[in-house]
Protein backbone atom coordinates (compact mmCIF):
# COMPACT_ATOMS: atom_id res chain seq x y z
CA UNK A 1 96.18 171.16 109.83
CA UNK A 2 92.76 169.88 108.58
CA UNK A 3 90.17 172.72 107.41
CA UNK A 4 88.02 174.49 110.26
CA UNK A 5 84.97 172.82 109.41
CA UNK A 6 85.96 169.90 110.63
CA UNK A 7 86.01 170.75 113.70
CA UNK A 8 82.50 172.16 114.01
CA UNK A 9 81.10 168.75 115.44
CA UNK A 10 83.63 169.11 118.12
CA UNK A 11 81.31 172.53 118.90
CA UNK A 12 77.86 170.79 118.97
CA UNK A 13 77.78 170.10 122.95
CA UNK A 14 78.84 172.61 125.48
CA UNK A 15 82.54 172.14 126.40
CA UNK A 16 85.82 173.85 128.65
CA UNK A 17 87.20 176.08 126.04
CA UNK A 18 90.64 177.99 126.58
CA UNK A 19 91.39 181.01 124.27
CA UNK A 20 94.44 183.11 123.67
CA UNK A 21 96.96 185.14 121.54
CA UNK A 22 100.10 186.41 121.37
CA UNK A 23 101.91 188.36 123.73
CA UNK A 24 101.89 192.12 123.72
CA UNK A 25 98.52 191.80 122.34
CA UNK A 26 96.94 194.76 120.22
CA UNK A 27 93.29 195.96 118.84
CA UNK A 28 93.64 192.58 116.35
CA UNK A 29 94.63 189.96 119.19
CA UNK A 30 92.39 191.35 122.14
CA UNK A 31 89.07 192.19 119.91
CA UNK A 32 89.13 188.84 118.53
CA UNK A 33 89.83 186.53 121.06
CA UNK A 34 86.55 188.61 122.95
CA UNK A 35 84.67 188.17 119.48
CA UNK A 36 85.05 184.83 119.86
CA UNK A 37 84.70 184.46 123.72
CA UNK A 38 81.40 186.35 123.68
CA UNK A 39 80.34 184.24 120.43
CA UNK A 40 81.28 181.29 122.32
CA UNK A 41 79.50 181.74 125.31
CA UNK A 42 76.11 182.48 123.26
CA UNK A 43 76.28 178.81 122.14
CA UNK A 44 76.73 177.35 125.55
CA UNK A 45 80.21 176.79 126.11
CA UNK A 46 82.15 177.62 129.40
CA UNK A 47 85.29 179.93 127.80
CA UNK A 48 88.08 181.45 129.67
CA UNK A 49 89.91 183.71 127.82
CA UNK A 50 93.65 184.71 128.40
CA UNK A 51 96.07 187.23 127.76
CA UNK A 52 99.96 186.39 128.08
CA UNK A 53 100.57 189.77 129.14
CA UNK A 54 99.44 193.21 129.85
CA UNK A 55 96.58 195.22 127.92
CA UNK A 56 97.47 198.40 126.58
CA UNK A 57 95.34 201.14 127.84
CA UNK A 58 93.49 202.07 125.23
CA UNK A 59 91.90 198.59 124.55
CA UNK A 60 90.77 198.71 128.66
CA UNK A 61 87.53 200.06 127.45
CA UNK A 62 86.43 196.70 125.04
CA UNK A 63 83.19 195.02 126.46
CA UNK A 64 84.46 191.45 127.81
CA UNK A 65 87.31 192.94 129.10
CA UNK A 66 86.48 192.00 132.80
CA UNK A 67 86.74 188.58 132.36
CA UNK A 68 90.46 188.14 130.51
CA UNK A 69 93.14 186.36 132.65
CA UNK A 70 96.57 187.99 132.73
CA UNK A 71 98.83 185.12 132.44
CA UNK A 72 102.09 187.92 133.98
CA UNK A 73 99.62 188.52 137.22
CA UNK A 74 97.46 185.26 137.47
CA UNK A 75 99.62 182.18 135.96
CA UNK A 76 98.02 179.61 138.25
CA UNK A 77 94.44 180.38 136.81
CA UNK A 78 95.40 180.13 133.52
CA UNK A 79 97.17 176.85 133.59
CA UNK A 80 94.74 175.90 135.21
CA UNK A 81 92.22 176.89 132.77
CA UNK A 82 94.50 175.58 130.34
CA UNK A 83 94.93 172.14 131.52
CA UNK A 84 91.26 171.67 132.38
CA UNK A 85 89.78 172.85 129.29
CA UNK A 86 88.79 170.30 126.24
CA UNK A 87 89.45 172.41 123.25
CA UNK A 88 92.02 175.27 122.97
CA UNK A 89 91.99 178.47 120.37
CA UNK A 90 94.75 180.28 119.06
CA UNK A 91 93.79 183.72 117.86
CA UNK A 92 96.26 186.31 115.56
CA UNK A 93 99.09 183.98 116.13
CA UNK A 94 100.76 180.79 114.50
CA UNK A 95 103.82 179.56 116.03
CA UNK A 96 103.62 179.20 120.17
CA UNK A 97 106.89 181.30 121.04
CA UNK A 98 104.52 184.22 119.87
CA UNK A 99 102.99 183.68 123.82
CA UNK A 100 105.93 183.86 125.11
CA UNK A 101 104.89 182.27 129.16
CA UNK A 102 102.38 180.14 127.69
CA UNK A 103 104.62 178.73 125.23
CA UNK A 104 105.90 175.49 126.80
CA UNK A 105 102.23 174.79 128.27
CA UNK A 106 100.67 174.74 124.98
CA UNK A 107 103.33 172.43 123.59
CA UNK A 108 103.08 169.64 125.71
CA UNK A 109 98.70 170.30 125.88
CA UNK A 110 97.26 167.51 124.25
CA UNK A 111 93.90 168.93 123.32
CA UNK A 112 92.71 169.83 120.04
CA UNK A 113 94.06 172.84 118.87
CA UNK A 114 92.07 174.96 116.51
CA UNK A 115 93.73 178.35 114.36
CA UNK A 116 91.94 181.17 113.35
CA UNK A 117 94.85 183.70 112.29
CA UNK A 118 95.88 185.17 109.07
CA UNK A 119 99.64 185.68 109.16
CA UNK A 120 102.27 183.86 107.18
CA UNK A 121 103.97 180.30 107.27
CA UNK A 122 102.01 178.94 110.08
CA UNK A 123 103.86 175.85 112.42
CA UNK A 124 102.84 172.62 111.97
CA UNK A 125 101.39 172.39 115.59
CA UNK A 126 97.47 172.69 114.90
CA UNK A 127 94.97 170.31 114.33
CA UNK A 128 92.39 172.27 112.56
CA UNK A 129 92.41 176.24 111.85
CA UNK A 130 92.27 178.62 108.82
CA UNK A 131 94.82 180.57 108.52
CA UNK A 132 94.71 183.12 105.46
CA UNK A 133 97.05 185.83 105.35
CA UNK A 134 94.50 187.67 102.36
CA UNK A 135 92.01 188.52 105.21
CA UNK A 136 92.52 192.11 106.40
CA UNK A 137 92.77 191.01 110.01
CA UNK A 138 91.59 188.06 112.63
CA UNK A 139 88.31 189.43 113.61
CA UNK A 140 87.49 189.30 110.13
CA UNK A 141 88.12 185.81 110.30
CA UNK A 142 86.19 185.60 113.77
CA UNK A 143 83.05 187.06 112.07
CA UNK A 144 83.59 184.76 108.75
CA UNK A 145 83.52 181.32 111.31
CA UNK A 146 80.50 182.88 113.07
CA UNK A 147 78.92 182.98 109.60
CA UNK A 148 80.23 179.65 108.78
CA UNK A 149 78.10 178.40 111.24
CA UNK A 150 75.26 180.04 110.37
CA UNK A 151 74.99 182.38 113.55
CA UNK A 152 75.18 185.53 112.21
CA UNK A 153 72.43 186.68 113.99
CA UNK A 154 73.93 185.81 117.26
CA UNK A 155 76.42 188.97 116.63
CA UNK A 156 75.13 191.63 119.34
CA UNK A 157 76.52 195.02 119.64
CA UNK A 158 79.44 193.89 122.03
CA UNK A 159 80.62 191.17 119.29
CA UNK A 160 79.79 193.64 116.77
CA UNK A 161 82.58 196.42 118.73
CA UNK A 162 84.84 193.62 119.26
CA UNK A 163 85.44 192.96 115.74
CA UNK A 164 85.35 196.30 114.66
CA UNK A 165 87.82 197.43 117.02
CA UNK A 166 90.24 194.64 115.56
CA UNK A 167 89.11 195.37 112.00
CA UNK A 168 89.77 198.95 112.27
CA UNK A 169 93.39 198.53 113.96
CA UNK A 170 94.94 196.28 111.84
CA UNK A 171 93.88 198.12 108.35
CA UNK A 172 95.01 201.49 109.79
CA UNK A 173 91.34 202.98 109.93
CA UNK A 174 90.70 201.36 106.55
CA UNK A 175 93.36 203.10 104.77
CA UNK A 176 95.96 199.80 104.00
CA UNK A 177 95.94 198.08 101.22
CA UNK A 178 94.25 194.49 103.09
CA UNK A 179 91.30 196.42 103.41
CA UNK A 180 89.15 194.76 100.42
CA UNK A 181 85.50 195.20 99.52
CA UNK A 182 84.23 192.51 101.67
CA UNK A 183 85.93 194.73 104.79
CA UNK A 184 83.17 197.32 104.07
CA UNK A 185 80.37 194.95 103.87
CA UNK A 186 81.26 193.38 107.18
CA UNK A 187 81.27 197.18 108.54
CA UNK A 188 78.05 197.94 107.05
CA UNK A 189 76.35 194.52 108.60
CA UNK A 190 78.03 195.89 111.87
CA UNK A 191 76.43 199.15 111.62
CA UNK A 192 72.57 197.39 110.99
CA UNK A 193 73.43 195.93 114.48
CA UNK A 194 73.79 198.92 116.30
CA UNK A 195 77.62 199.31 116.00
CA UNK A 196 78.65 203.14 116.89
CA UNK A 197 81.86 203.21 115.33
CA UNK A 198 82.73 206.50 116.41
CA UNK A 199 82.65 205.56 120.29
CA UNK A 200 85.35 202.99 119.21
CA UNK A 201 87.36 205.58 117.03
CA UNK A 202 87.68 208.00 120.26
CA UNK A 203 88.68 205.50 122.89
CA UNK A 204 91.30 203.64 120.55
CA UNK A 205 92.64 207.04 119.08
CA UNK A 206 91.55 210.13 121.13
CA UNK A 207 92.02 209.00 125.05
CA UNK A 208 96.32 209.87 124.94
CA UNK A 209 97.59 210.97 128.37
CA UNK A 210 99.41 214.46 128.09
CA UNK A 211 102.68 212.25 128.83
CA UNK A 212 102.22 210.06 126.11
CA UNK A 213 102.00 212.66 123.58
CA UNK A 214 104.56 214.82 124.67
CA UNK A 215 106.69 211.30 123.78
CA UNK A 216 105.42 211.49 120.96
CA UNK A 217 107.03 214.65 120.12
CA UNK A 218 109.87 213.93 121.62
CA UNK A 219 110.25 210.53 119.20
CA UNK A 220 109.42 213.07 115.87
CA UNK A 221 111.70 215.20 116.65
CA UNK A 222 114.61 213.60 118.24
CA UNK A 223 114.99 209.78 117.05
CA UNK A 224 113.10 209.98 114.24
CA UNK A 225 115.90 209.27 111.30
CA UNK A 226 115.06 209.15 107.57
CA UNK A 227 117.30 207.72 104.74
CA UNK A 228 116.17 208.87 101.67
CA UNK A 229 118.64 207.16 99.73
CA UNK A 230 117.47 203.83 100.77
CA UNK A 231 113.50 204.88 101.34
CA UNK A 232 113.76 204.32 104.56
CA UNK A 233 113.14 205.78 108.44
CA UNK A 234 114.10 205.13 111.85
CA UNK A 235 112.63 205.52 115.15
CA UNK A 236 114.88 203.66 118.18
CA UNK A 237 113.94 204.26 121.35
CA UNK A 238 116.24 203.11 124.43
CA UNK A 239 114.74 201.48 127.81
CA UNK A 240 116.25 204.75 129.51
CA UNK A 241 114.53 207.02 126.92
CA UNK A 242 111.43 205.21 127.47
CA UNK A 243 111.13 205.17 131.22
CA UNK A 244 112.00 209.38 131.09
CA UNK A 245 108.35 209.57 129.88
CA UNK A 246 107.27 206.69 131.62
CA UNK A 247 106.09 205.30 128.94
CA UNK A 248 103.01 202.58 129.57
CA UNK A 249 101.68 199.72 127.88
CA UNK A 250 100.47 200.77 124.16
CA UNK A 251 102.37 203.93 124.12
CA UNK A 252 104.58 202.82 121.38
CA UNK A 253 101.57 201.36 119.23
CA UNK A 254 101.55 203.22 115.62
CA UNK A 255 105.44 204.95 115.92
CA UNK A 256 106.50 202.64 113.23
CA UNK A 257 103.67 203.73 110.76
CA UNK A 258 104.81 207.68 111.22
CA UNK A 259 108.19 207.78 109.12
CA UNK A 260 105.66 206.06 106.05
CA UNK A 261 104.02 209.30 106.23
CA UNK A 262 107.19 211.57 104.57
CA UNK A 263 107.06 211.58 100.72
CA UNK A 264 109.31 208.58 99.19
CA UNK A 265 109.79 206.69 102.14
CA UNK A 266 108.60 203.08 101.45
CA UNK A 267 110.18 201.11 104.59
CA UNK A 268 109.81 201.95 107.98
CA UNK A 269 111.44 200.47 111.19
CA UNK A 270 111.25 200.59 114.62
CA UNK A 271 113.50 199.50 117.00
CA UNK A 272 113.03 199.32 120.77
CA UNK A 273 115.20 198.09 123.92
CA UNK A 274 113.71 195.45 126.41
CA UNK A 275 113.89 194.42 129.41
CA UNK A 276 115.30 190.80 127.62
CA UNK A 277 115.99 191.53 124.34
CA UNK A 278 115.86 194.09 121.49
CA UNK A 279 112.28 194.11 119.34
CA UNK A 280 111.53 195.83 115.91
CA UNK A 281 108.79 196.69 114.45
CA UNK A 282 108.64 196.77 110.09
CA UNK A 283 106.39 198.42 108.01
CA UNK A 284 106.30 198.81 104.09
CA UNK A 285 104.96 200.98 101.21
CA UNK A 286 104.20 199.02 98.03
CA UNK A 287 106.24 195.54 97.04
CA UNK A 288 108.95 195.71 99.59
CA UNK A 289 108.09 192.14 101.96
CA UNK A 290 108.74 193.07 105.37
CA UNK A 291 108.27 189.88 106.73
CA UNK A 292 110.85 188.27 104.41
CA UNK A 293 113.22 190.62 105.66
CA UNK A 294 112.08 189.98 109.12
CA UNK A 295 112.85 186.76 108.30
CA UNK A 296 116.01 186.96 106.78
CA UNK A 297 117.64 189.40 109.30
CA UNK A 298 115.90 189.05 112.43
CA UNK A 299 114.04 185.83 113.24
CA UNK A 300 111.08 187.53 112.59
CA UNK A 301 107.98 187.61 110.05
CA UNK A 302 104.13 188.79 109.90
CA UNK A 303 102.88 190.11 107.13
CA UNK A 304 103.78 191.57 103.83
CA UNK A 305 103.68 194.95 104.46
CA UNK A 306 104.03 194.68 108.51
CA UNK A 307 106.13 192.46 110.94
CA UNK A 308 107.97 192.17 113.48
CA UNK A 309 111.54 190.44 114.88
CA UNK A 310 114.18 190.53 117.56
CA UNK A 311 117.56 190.66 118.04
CA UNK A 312 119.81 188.69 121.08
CA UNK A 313 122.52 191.52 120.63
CA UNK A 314 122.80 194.70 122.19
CA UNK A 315 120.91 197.81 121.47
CA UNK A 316 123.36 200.06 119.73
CA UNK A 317 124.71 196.59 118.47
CA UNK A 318 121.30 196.47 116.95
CA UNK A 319 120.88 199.52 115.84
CA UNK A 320 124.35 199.30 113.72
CA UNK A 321 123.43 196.09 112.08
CA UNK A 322 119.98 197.48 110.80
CA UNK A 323 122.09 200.80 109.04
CA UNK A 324 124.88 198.30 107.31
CA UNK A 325 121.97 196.16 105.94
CA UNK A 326 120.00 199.46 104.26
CA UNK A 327 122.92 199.32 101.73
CA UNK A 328 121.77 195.56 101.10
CA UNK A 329 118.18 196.39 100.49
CA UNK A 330 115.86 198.58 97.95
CA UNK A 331 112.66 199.60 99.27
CA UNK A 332 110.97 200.85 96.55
């Protein structure tokens, strides 16, 4: 993968540009793929942006929103798009099974592909990108290649809420440890361009549905397990369990992060039935690598102290496996 840069001249004359991210997509995949849409079509490129699957609600709110393609409702728009287009971008993502549908179609694409992501151990599939897993997110990498190109004062307030809206979701409101000084400063230049942070704050974190938080006490008190010889807690959730609370797209975003709230609990898991297989969901406290235990135990990975994987065996099959292995593992 060559450096970025390189492929600015690539940028100098209006082209077809596809954009996309990984499936499931959250505040960090949706806000900067529209960063860099809106971005995009400020410098005079025709962009089509798309999503390989559903939108939770509470990102339905995030200017640009409109114009995303759903790959699960409109697959013949976005191949299109795909196949049509003369440079492709691969936001919060490094390894095409993370799109799931789109997976085989970017494979055999023969475009250039560009990266702008910052998890670990990307695939050897791109011809130019950044990928650093230091940054605190990939719309902090969205506004760094705006600035690269010298266009920071193309950043309006919808660019501006885009970014923040990924910023803010993947450092936990600022509070993990990613979130460095240069985090701030890119929140402060937001804010001299008319950012209203607050706005963003209420429709990410205070629009729940009485349903979904009624689940939520229903997953704190009921399947919420803690191990406090190994550090650890558990929250699994069954397709049956789920669909008792009907539980919608998003509804499950931030479970994981609740067990890390209990005093000495450094590792947090959670584990949830599918339609097609079994996902989980790590998060970690300190020097315990989640995504080399992703890795290790369920063809996985991320980040340091948050990942995901999946497991081709049953639920309860799943579930068993994960409470033998604790005995294997310190979190500390």
């Amino acid at each position: 993968m060559r450096p970025i840069q390189d492929a600015f001249p690539l940028l100098q004359t209006p082209k077809k540009i596809f954009i996309t991210t990984h499936h499931k997509p959250d505040g960090d995949a949706i806000g900067s793929m529209l960063a860099l849409y809106h971005y995009l079509v400020k410098k005079g490129h025709h962009v089509t942006a798309v999503s390989p699957g559903e939108l939770p609600d509470f990102l339905l709110w995030i200017p640009g929103v409109n114009i995303l393609l759903n790959y699960e409702s409109e697959p013949k728009d976005a191949l299109e798009a795909l196949s049509s287009c003369d440079i492709i971008f691969g936001l919060d993502f490094n390894s095409f099974g993370r799109t799931k549908h789109l997976e085989k179609a970017l494979a055999e694409a023969r475009q250039p592909k560009i990266l702008i992501d910052h998890h670990l151990l990307p695939d050897p599939v791109w011809d130019y990108g950044m990928s650093i897993p230091e940054k605190s997110s990939t719309s902090e990498m969205v506004y760094d290649f705006i600035n690269m190109n010298n266009d920071n004062a193309l950043i309006d307030k919808d660019i501006a809420a885009c970014i923040y809206t990924g910023v803010m979701t993947d450092t936990g409101s600022f509070r993990f440890p990613i979130t460095t000084a240069s985090v701030h400063e890119l929140v402060a230049d937001l804010k001299h361009k008319g950012l209203n942070h607050s706005l963003i704050h209420d429709e990410v974190y205070d629009s729940w549905t009485i349903g979904r938080m009624r689940f939520l006490g229903y997953v704190l008190v009921d399947k919420m397990e803690i191990f406090p010889k190994y550090n650890a807690g558990l929250i699994s959730l069954t397709r049956k369990e789920m669909n008792l609370f009907n539980v919608r797209n998003g509804d499950t975003e931030g479970l994981v992060n609740y067990p890390l709230s209990i005093s000495g609990v450094r590792f947090a898991t959670l584990i949830t039935e599918r339609s097609d297989e079994v996902k989980l969901s790590f998060r970690s406290k300190g020097d315990f690598d989640v995504s080399a235990f992703a890795r290790q135990y369920f063809d996985g990975g991320g980040h340091f102290n948050a990942s995901g994987g999946r497991s081709k065996t049953s639920f309860i099959e799943t579930v068993a496996y994960f409470k033998k292995i604790l005995s294997d593992i310190h979190p500390r």
